[in-house]
Protein backbone atom coordinates (compact mmCIF):
# COMPACT_ATOMS: atom_id res chain seq x y z
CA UNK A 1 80.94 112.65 99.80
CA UNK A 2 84.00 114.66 101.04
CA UNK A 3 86.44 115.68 98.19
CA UNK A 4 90.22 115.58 98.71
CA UNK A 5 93.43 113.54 97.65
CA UNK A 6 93.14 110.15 98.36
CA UNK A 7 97.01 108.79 98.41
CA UNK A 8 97.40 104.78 98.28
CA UNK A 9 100.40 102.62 99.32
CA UNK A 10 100.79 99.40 96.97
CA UNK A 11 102.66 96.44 96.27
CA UNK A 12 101.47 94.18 93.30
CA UNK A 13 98.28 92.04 93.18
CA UNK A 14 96.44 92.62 96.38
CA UNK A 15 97.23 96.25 96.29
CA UNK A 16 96.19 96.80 92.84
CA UNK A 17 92.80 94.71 92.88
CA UNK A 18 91.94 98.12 95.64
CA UNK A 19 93.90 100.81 93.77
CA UNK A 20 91.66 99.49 91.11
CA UNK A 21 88.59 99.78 93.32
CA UNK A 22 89.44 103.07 94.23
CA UNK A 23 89.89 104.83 90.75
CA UNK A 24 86.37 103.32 89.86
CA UNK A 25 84.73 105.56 92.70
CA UNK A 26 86.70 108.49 92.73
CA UNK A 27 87.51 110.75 90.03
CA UNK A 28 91.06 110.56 88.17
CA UNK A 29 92.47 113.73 89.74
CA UNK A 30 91.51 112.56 93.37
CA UNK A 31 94.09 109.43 93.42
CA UNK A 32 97.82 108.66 93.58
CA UNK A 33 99.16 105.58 93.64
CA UNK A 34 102.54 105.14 95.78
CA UNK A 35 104.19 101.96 93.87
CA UNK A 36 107.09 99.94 95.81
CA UNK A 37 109.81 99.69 93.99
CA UNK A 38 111.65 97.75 96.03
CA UNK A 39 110.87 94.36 93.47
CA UNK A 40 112.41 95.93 91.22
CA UNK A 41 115.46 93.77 89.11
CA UNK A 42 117.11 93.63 86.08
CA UNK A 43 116.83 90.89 84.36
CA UNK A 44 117.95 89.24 80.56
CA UNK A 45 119.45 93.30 80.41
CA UNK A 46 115.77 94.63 80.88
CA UNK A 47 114.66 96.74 83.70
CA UNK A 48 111.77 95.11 85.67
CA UNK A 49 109.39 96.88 88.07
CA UNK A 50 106.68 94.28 88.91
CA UNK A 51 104.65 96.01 91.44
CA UNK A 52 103.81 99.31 88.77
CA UNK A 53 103.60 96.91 86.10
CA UNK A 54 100.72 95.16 87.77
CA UNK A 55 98.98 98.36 88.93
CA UNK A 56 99.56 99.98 85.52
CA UNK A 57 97.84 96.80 84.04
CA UNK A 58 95.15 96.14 86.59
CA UNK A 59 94.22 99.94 85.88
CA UNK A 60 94.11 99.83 82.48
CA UNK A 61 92.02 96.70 82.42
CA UNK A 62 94.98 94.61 80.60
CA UNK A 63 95.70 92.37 83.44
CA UNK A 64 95.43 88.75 83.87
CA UNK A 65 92.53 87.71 85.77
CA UNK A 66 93.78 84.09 86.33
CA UNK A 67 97.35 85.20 87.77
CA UNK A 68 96.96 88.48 88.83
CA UNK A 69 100.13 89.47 87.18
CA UNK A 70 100.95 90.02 83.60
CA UNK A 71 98.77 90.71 80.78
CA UNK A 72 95.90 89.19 79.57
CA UNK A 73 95.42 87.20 76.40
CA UNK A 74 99.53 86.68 76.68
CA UNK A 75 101.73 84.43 74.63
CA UNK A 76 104.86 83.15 75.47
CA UNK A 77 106.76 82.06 72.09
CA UNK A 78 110.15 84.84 73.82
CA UNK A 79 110.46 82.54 76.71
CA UNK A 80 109.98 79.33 74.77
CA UNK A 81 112.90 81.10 72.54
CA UNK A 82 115.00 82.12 75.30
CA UNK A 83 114.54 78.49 76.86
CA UNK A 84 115.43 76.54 74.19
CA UNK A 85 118.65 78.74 73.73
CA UNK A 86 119.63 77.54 77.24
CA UNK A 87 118.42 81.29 79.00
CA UNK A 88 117.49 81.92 82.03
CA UNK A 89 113.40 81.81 81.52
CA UNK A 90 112.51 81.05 85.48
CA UNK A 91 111.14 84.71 85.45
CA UNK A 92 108.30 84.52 83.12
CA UNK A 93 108.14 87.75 80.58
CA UNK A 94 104.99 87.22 78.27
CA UNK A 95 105.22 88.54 74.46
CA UNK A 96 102.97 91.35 75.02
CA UNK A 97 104.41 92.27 78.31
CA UNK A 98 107.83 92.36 76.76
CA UNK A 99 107.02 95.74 75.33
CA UNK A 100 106.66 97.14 78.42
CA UNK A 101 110.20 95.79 79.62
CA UNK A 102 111.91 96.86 76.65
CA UNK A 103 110.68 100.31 76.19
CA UNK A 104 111.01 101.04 80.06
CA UNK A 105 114.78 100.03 79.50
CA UNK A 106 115.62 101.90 76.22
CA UNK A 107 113.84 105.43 78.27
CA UNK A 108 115.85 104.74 81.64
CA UNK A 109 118.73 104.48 79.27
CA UNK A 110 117.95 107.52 77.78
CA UNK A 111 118.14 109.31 81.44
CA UNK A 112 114.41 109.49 82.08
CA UNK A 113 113.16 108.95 85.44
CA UNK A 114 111.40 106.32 86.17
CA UNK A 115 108.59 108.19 87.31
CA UNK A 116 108.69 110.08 83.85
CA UNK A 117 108.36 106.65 81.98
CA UNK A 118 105.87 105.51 84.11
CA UNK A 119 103.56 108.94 84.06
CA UNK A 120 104.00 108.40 79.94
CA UNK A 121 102.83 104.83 80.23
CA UNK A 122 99.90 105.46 82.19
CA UNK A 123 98.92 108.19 79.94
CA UNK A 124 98.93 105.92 76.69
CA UNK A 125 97.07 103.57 78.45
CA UNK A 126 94.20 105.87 79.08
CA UNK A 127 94.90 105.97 82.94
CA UNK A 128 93.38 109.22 84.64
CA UNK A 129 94.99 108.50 88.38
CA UNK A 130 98.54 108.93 88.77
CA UNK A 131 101.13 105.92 89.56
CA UNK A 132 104.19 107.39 90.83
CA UNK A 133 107.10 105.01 92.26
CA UNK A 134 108.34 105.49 96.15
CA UNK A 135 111.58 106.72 94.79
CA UNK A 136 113.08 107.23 91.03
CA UNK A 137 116.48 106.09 92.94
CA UNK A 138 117.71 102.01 93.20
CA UNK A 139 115.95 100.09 96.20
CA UNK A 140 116.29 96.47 96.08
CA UNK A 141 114.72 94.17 98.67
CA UNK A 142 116.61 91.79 100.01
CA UNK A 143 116.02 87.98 101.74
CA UNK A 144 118.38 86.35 104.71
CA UNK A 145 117.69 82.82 104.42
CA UNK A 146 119.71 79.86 105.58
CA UNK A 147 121.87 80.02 102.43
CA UNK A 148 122.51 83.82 103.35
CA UNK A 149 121.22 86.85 101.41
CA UNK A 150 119.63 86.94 98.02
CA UNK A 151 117.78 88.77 95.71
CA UNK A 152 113.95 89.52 96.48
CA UNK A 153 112.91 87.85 92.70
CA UNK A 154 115.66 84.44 93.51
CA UNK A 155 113.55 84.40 96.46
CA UNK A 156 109.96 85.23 95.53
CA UNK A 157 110.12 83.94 92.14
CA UNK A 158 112.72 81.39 91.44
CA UNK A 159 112.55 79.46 94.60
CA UNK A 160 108.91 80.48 94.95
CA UNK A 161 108.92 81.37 98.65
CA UNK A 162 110.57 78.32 100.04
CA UNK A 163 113.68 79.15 101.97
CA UNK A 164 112.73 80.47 105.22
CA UNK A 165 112.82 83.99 105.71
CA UNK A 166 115.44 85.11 108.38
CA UNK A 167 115.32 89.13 108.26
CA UNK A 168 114.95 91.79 105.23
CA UNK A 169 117.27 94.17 103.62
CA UNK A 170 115.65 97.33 101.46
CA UNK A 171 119.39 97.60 100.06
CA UNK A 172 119.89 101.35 98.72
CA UNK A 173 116.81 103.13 101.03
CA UNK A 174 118.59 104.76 103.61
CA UNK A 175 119.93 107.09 100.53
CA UNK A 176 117.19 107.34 98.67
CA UNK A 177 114.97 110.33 97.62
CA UNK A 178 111.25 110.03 97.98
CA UNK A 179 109.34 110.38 94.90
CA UNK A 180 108.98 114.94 95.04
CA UNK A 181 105.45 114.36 93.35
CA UNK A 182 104.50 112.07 96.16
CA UNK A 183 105.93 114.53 99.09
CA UNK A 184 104.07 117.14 97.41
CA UNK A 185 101.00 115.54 97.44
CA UNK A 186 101.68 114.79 101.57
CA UNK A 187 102.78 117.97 102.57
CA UNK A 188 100.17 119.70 100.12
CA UNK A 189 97.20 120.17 102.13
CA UNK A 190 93.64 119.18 100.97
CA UNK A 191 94.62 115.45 101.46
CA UNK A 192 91.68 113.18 101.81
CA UNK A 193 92.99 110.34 103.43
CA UNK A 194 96.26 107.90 102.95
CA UNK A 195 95.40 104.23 102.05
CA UNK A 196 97.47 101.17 102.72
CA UNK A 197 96.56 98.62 100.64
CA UNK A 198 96.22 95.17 101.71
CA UNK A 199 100.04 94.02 100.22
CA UNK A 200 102.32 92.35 102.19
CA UNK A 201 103.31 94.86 105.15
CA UNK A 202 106.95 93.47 104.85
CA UNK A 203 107.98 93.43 101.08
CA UNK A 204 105.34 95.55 99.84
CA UNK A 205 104.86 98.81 102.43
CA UNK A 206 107.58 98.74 104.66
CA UNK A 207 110.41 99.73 101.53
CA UNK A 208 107.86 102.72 101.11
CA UNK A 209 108.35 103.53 104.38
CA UNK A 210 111.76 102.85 104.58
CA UNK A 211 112.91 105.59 102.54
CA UNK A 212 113.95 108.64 104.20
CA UNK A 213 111.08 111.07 105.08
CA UNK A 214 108.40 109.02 104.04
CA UNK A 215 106.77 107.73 107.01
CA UNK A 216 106.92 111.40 108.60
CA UNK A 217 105.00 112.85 105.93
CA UNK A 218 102.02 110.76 106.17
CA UNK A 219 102.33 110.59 109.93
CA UNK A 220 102.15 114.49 109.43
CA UNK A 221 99.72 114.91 106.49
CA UNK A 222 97.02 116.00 108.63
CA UNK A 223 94.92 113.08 107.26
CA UNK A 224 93.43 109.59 108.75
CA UNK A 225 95.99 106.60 107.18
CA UNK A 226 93.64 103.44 106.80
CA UNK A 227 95.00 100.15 106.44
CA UNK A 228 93.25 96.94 104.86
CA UNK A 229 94.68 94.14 106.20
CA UNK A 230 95.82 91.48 103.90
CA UNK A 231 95.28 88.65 106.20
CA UNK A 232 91.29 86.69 106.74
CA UNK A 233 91.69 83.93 109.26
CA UNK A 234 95.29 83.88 109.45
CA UNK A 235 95.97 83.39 106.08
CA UNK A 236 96.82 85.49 103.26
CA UNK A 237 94.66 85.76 100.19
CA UNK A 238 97.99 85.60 97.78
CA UNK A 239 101.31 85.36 98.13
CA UNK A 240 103.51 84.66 101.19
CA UNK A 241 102.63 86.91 104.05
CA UNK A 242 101.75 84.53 106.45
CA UNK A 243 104.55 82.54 105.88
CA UNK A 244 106.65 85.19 106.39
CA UNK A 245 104.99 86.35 109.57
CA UNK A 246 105.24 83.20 111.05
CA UNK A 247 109.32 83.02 109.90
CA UNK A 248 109.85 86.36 111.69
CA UNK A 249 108.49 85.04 114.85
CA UNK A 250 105.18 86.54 114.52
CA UNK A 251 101.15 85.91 114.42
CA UNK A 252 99.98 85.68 111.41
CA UNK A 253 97.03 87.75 112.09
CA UNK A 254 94.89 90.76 111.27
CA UNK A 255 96.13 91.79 114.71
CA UNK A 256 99.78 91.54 113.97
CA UNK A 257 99.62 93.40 111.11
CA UNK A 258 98.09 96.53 112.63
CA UNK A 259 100.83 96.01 114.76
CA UNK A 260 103.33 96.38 112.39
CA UNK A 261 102.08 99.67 111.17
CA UNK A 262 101.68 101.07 115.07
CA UNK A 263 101.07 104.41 115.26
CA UNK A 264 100.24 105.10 111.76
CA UNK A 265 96.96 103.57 111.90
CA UNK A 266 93.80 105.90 112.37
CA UNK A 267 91.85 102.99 111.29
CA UNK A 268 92.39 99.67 110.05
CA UNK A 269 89.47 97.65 108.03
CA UNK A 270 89.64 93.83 108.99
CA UNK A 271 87.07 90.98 107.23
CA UNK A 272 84.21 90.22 109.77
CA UNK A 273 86.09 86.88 110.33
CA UNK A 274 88.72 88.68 112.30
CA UNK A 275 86.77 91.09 113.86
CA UNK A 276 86.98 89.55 117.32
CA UNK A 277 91.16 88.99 116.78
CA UNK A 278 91.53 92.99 116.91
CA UNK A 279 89.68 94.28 119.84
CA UNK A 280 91.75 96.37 121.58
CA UNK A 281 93.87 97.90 119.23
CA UNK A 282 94.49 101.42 119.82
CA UNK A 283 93.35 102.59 115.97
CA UNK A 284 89.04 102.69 115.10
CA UNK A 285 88.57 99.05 113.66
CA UNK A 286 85.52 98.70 110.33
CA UNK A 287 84.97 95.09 109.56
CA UNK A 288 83.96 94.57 106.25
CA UNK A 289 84.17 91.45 103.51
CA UNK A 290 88.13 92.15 102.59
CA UNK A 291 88.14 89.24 99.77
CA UNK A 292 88.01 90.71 96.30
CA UNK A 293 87.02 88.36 93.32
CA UNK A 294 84.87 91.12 91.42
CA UNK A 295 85.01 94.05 90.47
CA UNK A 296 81.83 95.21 92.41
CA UNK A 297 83.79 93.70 95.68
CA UNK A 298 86.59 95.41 94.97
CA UNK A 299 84.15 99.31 94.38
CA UNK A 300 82.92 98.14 97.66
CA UNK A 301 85.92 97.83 99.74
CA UNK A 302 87.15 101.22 98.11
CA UNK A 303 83.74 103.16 99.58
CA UNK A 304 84.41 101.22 103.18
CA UNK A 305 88.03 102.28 103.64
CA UNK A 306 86.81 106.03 102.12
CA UNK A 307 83.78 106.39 104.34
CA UNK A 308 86.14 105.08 107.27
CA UNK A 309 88.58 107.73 106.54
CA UNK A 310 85.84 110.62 106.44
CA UNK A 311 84.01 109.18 109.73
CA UNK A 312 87.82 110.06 111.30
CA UNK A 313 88.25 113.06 109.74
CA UNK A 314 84.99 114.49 111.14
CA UNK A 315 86.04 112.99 114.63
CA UNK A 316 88.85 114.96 114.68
């Protein structure tokens, strides 16, 4: 098996059910994990970052199996608490996941970084790979609807995806500094390959991409980037990326995706059920079973998209 940095792009529960497949079959010191920030919020005075949270948990083994976000074995007596006082309780903060809120708060207060806070969580959760934000600056994501802009969570999480999605807004990337770590890591040499996880390509990867410098140094890492795509048969496994595809005026498709990504892509793993939809694209196509419901599907997908990134680095 080659040897060599692996580096993963990730949103929240898609993203993290492979980041999770991938630090099962490679050792600690051979993956990063590129978080968006770009869900992050503040919210009852507490500093939210969604996306890491659920990648910290799913890596640690805490997560909820049943949601895919949060913590397992959760109780909710704070939001009962916070309802009954008349708060706002539409954004759901668990008991146990509260910790996590508050002490990430009371550090960012205390002028740590966020990738400092989240390095220190990681370690006292007995997580060997690294989890290192896009950027320790403010990104928020941002949704045009017919009632204008708002807020990625009013969006995704209050209204639960309904409004239609017009365009998107990564408000605060254009100024902000990639993650040093991560641009280390890209420029470093030695790199393995660059992962993009099947998250939605729009609210997920595209705010890591979007801040300055970021896309150039994978496109110049000297390594094959593999995509998985998160769409089987024109639908997405979780969450709202066909919807949104279909908004912006495109296919919701494997096809599309790639697409998106354009010259990025070395190689692009697609389920067998969409195999057909992507001849012709200009990156080396691997079908293989995409859906993840175990943990052995998830270890599988992880050695596909790694022995599709070594077949193109001994092409080239």
């Amino acid at each position: 098996m080659s040897k060599g940095l692996v580096v993963a792009l990730s949103g929240g529960v898609g993203g993290a059910k492979l980041a999770l497949g991938l630090s099962r079959v490679l050792p600690p010191e051979e993956l990063l994990v590129v978080a968006n920030t770009g869900d992050d919020f503040e919210h009852l005075g507490l500093s939210i970052s969604p996306d890491i949270d659920t990648l910290t948990y799913a890596l640690a083994g805490l997560d909820n199996p049943e949601t895919g976000w949060g913590r397992r074995d959760e109780t909710w007596s704070f939001m009962a608490s916070i309802g009954a006082l008349g708060g706002a309780d539409w954004f759901r903060l668990g008991d146990r996941d509260l910790a996590t809120h508050v002490e990430r708060t009371r550090r960012l207060r205390d002028s740590q970084t966020l990738s400092q806070v989240t390095a220190d969580f990681c370690r006292r959760l007995g997580i060997g790979a690294r989890v290192l934000p896009m950027t320790d600056d403010r990104v928020r994501t941002r949704v045009r609807s017919d009632d204008g802009w708002i807020d990625f969570q009013d969006y995704f999480v209050r209204q639960q995806c309904r409004p239609v999605v017009q365009a998107l807004d990564f408000e605060g990337a254009a100024t902000a500094r990639p993650q040093p770590d991560v641009m280390a890591a890209l420029r470093g040499g030695g790199l393995r390959a660059v992962v993009i996880c099947p998250s939605n390509p729009f609210i997920s990867i595209e705010p890591i991409l979007a801040v300055p410098g970021l896309r150039a140094a994978i496109a110049g890492a000297g390594a094959p980037v593999v995509a998985v795509s998160p769409i089987i048969g024109g639908r997405a496994v979780k969450g709202p990326t066909a919807k949104m595809m279909q908004e912006l005026g495109l296919e919701a498709s494997a096809a599309a995706v790639a697409r998106r990504y354009g010259d990025l892509l070395a190689g692009y793993v697609v389920d067998p059920v969409d195999a057909a939809g992507v001849a012709g694209l200009a990156c080396a196509v691997t079908p293989a079973p995409t859906l993840m419901t175990t943990l052995a599907d998830k270890e599988a997908l992880a050695r596909v998209v790694l022995a599709a990134a070594d077949a193109l680095r001994q092409r080239s």
